[in-house]
C-alpha atoms as a PDB file:
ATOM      1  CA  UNK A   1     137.926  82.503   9.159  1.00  0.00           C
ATOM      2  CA  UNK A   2     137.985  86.188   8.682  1.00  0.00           C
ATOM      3  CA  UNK A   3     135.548  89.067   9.809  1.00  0.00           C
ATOM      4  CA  UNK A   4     134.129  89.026   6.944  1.00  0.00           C
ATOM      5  CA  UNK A   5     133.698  85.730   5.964  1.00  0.00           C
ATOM      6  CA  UNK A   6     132.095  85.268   9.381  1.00  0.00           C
ATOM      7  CA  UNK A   7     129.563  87.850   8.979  1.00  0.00           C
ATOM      8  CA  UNK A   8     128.530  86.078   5.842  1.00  0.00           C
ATOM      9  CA  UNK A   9     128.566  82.403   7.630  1.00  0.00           C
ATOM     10  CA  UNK A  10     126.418  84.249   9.922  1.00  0.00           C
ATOM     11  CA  UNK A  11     123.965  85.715   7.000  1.00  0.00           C
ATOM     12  CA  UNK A  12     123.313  82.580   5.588  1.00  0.00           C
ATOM     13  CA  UNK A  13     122.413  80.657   8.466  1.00  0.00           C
ATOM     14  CA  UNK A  14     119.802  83.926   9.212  1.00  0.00           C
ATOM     15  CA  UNK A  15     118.316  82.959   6.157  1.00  0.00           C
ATOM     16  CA  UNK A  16     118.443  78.832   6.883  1.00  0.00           C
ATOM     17  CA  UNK A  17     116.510  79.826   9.963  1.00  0.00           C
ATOM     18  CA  UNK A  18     114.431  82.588   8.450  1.00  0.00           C
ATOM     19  CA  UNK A  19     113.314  79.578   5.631  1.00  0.00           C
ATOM     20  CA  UNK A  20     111.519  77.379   8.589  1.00  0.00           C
ATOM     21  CA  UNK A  21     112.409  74.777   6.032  1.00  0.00           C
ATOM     22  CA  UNK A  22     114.906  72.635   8.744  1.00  0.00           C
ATOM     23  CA  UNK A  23     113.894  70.421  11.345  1.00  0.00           C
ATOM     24  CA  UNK A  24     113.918  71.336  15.136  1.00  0.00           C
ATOM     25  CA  UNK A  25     117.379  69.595  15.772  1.00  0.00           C
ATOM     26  CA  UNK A  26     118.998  71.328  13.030  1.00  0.00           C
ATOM     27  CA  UNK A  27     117.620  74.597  13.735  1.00  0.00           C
ATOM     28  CA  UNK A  28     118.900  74.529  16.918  1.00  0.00           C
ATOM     29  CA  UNK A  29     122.488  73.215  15.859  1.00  0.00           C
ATOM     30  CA  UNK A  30     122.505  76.417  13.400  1.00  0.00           C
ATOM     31  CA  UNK A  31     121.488  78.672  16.584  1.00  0.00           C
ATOM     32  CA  UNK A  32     124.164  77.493  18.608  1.00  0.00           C
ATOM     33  CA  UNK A  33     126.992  77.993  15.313  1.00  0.00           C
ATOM     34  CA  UNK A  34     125.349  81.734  14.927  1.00  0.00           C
ATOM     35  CA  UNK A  35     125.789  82.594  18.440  1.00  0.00           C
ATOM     36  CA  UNK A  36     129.436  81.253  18.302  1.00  0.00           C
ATOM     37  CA  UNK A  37     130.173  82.845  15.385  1.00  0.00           C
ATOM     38  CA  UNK A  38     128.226  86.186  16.292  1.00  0.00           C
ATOM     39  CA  UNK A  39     130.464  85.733  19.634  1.00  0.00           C
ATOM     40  CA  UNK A  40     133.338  85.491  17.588  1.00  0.00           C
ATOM     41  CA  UNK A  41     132.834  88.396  15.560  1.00  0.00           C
ATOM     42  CA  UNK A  42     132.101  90.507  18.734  1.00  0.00           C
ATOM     43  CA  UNK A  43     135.718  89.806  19.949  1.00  0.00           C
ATOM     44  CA  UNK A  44     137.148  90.981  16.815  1.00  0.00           C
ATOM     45  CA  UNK A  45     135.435  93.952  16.746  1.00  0.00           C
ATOM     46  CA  UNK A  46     136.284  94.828  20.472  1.00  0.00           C
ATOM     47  CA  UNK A  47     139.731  93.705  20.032  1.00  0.00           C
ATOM     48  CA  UNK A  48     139.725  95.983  16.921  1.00  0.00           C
ATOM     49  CA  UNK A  49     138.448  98.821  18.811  1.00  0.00           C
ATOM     50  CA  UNK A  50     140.954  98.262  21.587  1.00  0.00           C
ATOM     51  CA  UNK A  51     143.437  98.861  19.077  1.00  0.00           C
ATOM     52  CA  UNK A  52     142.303 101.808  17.813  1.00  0.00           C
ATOM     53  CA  UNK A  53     142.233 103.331  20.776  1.00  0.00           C
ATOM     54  CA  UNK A  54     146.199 102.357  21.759  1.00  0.00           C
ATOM     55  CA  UNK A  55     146.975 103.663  18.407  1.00  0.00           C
ATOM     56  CA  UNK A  56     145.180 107.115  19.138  1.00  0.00           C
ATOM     57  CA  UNK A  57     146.442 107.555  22.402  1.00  0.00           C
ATOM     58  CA  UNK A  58     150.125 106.701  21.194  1.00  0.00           C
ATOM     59  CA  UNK A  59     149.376 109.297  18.689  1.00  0.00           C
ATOM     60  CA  UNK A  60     148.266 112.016  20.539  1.00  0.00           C
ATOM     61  CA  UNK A  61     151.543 111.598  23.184  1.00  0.00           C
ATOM     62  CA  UNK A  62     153.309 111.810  19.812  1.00  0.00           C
ATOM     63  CA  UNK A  63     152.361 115.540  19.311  1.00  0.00           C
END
């Protein structure tokens, strides 16, 4: 799954949970898949960020 199709995973299960309308077992079953996707999309962006910064640095020895 992409970034972004993570983030919007993550949206609507905000809203599932938001809604009160599940049961205690399944609102705890969607906690535990937002926090493992919301893990998920923390890696990206810090892997994304660790790129950035390689590709900066590589630039600026460039010049």
């Amino acid at each position: 799954m992409t970034f972004e199709e993570q983030i919007k995973k993550l949206e609507e299960i905000v809203n599932i949970l938001e809604s009160g309308e599940k049961t205690l077992e399944e609102t705890v079953k969607l906690y535990e898949q937002g926090r493992e996707i919301s893990q998920n999309c923390k890696n990206i962006l810090n892997n994304s960020k660790e790129k950035i910064v390689v590709i900066n640095n590589n630039s600026n020895q460039e010049i």
